[in-house]
N, C-alpha and C. Protein backbone atom coordinates (compact mmCIF):
# COMPACT_ATOMS: atom_id res chain seq x y z
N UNK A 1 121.27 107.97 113.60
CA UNK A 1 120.83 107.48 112.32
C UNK A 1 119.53 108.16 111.91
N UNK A 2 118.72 108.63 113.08
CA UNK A 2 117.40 109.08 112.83
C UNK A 2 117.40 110.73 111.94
N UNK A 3 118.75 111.07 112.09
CA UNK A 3 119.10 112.29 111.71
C UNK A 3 119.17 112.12 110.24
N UNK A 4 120.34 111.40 109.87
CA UNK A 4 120.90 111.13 108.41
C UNK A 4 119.34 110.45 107.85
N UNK A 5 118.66 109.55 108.08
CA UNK A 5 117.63 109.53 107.53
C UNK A 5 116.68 110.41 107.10
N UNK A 6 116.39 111.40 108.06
CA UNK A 6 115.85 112.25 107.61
C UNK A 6 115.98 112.92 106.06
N UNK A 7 116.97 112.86 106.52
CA UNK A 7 117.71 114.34 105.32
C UNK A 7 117.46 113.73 104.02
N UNK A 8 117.13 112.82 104.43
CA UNK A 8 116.72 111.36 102.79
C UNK A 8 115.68 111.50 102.36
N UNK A 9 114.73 112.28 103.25
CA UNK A 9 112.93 112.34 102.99
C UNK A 9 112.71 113.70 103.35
N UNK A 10 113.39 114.70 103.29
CA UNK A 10 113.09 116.25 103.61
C UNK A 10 113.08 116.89 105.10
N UNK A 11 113.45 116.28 105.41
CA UNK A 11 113.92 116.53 107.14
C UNK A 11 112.91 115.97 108.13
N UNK A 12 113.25 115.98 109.37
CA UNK A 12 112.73 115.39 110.69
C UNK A 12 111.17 115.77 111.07
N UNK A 13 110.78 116.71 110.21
CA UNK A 13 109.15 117.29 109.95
C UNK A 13 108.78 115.87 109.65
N UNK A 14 109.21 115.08 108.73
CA UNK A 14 108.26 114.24 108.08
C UNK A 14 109.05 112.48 108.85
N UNK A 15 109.61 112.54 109.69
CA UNK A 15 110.18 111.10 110.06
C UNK A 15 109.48 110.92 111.17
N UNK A 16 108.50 109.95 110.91
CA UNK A 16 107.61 108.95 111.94
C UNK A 16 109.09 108.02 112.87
N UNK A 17 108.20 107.58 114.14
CA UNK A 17 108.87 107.03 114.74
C UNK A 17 107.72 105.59 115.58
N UNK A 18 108.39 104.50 115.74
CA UNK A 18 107.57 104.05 116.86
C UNK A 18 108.25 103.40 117.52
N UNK A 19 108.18 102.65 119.03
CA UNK A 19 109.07 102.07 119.86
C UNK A 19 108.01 100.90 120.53
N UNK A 20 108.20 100.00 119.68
CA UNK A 20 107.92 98.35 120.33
C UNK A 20 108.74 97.50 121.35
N UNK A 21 107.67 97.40 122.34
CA UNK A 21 108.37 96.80 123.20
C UNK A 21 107.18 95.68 123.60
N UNK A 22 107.60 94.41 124.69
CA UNK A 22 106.71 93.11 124.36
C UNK A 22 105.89 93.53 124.24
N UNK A 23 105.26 94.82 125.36
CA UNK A 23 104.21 94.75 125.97
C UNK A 23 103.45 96.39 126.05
N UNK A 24 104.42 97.06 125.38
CA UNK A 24 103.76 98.82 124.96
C UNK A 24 104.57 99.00 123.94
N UNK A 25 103.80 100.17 122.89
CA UNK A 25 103.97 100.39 121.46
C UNK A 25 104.12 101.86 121.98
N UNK A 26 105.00 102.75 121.82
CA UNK A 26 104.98 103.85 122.39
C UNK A 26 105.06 104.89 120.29
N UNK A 27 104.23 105.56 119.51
CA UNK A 27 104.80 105.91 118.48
C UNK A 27 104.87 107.76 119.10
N UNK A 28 105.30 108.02 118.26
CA UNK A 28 106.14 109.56 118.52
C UNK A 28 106.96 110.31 117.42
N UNK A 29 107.01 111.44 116.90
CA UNK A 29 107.48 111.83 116.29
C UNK A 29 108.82 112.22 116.99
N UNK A 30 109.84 111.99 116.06
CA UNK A 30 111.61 111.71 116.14
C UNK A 30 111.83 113.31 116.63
N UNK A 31 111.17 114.15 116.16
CA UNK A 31 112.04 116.01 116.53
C UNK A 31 111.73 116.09 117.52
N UNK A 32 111.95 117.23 118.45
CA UNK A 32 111.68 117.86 119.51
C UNK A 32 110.39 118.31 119.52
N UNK A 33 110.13 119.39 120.57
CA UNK A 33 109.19 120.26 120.84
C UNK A 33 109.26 121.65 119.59
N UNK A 34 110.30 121.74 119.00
CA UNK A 34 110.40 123.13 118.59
C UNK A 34 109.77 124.56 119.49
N UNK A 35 110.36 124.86 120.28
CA UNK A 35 110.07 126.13 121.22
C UNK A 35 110.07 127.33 120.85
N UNK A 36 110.82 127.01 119.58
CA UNK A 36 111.50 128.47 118.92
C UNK A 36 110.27 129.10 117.86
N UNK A 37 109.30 128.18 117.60
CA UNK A 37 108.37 128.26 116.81
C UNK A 37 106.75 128.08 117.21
N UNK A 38 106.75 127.52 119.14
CA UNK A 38 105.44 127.30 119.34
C UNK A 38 104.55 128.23 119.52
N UNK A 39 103.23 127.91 119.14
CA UNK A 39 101.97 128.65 119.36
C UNK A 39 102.32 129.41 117.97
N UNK A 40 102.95 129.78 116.96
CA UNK A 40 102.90 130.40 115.56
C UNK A 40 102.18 129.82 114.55
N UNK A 41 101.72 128.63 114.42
CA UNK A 41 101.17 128.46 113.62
C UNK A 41 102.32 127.81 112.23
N UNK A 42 103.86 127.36 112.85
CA UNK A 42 104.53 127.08 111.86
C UNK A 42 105.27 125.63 111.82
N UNK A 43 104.75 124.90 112.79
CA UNK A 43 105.25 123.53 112.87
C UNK A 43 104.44 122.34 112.02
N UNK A 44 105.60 121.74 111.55
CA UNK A 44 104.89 120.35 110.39
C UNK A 44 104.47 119.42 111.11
N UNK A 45 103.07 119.02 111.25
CA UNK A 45 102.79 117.83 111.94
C UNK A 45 102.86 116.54 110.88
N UNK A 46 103.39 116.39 110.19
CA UNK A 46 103.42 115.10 109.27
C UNK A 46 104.49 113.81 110.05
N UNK A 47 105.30 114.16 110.58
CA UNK A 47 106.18 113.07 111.51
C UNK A 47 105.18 112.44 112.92
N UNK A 48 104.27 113.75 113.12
CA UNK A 48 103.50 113.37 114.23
C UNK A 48 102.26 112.27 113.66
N UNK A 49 101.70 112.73 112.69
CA UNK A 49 101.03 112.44 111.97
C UNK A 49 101.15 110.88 111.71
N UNK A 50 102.76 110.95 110.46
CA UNK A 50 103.28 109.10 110.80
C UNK A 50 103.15 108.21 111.50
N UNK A 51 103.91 108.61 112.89
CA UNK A 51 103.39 108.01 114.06
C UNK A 51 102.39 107.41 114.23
N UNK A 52 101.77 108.24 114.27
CA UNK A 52 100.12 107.65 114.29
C UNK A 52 99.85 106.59 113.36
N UNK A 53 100.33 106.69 112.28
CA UNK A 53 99.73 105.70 111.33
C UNK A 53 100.23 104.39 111.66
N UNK A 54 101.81 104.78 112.40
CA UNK A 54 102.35 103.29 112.86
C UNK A 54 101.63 102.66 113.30
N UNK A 55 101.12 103.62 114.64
CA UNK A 55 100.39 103.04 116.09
C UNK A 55 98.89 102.20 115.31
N UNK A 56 98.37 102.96 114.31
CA UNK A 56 96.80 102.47 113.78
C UNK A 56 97.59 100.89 113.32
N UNK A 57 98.36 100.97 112.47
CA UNK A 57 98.52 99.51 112.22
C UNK A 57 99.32 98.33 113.07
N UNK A 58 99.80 99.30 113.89
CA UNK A 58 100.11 98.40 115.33
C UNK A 58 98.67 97.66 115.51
N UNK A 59 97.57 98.22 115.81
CA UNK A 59 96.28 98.41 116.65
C UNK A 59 95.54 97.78 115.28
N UNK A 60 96.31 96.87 114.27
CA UNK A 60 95.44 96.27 113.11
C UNK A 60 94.03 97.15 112.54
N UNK A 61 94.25 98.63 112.96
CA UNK A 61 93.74 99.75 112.01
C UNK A 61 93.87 100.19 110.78
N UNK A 62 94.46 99.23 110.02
CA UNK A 62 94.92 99.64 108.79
C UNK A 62 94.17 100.56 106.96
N UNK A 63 93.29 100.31 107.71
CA UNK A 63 92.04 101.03 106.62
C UNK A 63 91.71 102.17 107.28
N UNK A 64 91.88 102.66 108.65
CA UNK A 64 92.03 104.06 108.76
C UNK A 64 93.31 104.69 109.07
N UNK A 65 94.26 104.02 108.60
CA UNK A 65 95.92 104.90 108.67
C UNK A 65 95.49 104.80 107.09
N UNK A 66 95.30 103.92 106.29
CA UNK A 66 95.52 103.80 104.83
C UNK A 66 94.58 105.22 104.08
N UNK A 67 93.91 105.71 105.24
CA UNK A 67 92.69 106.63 104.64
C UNK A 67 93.86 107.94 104.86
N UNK A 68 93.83 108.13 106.20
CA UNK A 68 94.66 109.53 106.56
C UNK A 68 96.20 109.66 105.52
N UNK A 69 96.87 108.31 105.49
CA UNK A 69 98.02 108.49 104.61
C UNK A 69 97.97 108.80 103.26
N UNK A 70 96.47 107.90 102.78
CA UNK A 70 96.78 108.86 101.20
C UNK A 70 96.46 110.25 101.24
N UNK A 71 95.62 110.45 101.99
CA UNK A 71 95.69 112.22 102.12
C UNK A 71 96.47 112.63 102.89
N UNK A 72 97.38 112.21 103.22
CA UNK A 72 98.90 113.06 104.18
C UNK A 72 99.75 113.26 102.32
N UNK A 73 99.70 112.35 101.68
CA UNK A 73 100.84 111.97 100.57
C UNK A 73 99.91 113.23 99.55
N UNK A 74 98.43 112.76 99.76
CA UNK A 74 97.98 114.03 97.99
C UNK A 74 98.55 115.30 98.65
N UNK A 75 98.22 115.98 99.72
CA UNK A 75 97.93 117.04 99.97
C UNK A 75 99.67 117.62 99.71
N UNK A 76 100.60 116.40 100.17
CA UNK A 76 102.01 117.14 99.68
C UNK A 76 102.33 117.07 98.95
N UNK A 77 101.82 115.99 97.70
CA UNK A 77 101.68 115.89 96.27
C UNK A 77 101.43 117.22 95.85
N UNK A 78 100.20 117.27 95.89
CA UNK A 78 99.65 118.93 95.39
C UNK A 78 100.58 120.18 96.01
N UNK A 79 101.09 120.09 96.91
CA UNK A 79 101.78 121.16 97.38
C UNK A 79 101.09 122.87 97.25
N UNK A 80 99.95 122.32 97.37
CA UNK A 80 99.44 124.13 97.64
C UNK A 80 99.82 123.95 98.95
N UNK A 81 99.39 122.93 100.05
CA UNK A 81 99.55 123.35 101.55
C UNK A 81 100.64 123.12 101.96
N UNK A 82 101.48 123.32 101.66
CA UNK A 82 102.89 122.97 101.96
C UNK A 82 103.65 123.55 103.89
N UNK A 83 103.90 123.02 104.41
CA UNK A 83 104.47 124.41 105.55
C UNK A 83 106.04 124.77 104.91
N UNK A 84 106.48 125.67 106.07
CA UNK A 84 107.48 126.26 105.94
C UNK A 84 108.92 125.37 105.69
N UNK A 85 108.88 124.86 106.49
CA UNK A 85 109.98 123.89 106.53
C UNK A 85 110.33 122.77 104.90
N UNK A 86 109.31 122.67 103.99
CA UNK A 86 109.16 122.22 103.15
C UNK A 86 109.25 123.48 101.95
N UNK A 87 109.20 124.74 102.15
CA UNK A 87 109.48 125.37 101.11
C UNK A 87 108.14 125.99 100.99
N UNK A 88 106.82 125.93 102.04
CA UNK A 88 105.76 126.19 101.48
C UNK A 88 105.36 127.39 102.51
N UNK A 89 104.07 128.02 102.39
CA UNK A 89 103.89 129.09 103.27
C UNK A 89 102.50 128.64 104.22
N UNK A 90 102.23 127.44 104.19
CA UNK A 90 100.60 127.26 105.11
C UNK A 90 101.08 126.69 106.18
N UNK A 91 100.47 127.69 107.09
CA UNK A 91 99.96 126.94 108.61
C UNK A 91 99.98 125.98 109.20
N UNK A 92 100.26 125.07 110.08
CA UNK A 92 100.03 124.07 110.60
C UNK A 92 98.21 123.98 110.49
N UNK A 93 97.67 124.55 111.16
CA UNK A 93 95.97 125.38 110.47
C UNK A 93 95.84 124.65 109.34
N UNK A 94 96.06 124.99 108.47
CA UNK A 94 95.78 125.42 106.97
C UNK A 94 96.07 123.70 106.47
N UNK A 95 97.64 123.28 106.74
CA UNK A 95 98.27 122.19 105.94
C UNK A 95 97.46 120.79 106.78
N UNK A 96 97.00 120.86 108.11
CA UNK A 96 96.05 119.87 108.64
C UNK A 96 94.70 119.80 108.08
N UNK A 97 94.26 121.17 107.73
CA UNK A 97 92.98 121.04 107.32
C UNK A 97 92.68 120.51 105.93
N UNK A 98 93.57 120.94 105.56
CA UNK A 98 94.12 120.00 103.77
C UNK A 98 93.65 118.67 103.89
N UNK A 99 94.38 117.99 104.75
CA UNK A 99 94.39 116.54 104.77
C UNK A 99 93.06 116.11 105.24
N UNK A 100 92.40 116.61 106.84
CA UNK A 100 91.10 116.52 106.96
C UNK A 100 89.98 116.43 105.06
N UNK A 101 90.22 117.82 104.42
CA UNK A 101 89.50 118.24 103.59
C UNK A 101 89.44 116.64 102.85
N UNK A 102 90.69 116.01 102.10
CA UNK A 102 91.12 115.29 101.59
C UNK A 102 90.54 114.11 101.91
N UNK A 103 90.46 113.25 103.32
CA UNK A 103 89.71 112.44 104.25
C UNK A 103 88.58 112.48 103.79
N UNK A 104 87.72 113.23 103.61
CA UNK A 104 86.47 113.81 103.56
C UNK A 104 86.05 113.68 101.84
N UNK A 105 87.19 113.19 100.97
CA UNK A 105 86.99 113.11 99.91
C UNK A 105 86.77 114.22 99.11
């Protein structure tokens, strides 16, 4: 199902994951490792990214997932930093530092 969902929101780059259980919250992004692409500079961390935001509001962090998410959402709004997988040409580098920039107001 984690598959067909994807394809609903632009592929498995961008599908957060988390796994609740009584007593550990494990979050994780749904894709693989991508091997075929590591150390290039061409993998989307936005699923990894999600994750995280789960885990912050797991952890009743919600004013700092709410900070990083609207700048996860402008920066692909704006689509200058787009990565590859989305149709765009920036960096994992480049499309993180976006969002940092963004954070930072």
């Amino acid at each position: 199902i984690s598959d067909l969902c994807a394809g609903l929101i632009g592929g498995l780059g961008l599908t957060p994951s988390c796994n609740v259980g009584t007593s550990v919250v494990m979050a994780e992004a749904v894709h693989g490792t991508a091997p075929d692409i590591a150390g290039q500079g061409k993998a989307n961390p936005t699923a990894l990214l999600m994750s995280g935001l789960m885990m912050l509001r797991h952890m009743n962090l919600s004013k700092q997932a709410d900070m990083i998410e609207a700048s996860i959402f402008g920066v692909l709004t704006e689509g200058k930093y787009k990565t590859g997988d989305l149709g765009g040409k920036a960096s994992t580098e480049e499309y993180t530092a976006a969002i940092i920039d963004g954070m930072r107001g």
